[in-house]
N, C-alpha and C. Protein backbone atom coordinates (compact mmCIF):
# COMPACT_ATOMS: atom_id res chain seq x y z
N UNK A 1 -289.29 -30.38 8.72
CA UNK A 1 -289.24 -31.68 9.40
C UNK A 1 -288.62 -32.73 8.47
N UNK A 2 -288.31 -33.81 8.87
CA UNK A 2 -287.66 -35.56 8.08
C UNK A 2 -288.59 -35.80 7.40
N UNK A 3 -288.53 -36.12 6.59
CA UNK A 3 -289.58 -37.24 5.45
C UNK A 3 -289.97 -37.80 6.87
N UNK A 4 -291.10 -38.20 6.35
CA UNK A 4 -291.90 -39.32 7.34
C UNK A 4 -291.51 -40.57 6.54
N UNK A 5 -291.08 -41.36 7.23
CA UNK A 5 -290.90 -42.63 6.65
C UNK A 5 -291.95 -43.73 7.11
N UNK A 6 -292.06 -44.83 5.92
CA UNK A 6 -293.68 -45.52 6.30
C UNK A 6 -293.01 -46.19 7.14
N UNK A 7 -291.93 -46.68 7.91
CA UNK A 7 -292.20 -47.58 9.42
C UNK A 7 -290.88 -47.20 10.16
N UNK A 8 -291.43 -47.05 11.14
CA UNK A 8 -290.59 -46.55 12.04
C UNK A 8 -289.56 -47.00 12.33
N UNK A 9 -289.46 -48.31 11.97
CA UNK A 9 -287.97 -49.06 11.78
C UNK A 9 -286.90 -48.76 11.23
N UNK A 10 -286.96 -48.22 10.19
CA UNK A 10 -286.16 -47.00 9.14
C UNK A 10 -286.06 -45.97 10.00
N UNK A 11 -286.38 -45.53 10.53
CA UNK A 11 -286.34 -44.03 11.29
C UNK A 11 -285.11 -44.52 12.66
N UNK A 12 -285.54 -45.88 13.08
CA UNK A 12 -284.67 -45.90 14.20
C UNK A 12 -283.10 -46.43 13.89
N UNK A 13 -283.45 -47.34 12.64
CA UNK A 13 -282.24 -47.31 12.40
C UNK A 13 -281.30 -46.13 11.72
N UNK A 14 -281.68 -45.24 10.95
CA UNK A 14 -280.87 -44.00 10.68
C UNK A 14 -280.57 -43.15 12.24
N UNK A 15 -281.64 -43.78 12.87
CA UNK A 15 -281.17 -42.87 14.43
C UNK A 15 -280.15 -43.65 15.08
N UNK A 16 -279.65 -44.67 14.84
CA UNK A 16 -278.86 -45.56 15.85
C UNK A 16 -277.78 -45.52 14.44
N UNK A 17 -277.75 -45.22 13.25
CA UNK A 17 -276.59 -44.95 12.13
C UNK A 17 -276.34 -44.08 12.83
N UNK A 18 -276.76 -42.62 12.81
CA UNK A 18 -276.35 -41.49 13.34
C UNK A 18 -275.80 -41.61 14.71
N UNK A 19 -275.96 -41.94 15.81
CA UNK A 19 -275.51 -41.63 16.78
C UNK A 19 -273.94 -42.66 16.56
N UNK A 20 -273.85 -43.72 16.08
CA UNK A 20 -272.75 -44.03 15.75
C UNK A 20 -271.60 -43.72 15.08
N UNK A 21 -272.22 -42.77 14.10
CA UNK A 21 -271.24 -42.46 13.08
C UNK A 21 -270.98 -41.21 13.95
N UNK A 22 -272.11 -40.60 15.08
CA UNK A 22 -271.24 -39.16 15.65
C UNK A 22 -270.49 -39.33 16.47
N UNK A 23 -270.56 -40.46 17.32
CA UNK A 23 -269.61 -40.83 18.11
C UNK A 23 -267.73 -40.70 17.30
């Protein structure tokens, strides 16, 4: 699994990095 990161804010933004950069 991902590192757990302490706030989920970090998590969504690497998720909204990622879907950008796959685009």
């Amino acid at each position: 699994m991902l590192e757990q990161l302490p706030e989920p804010s970090e998590e969504l933004k690497a998720t909204a990095l990622s879907g950008q950069a796959n685009r």
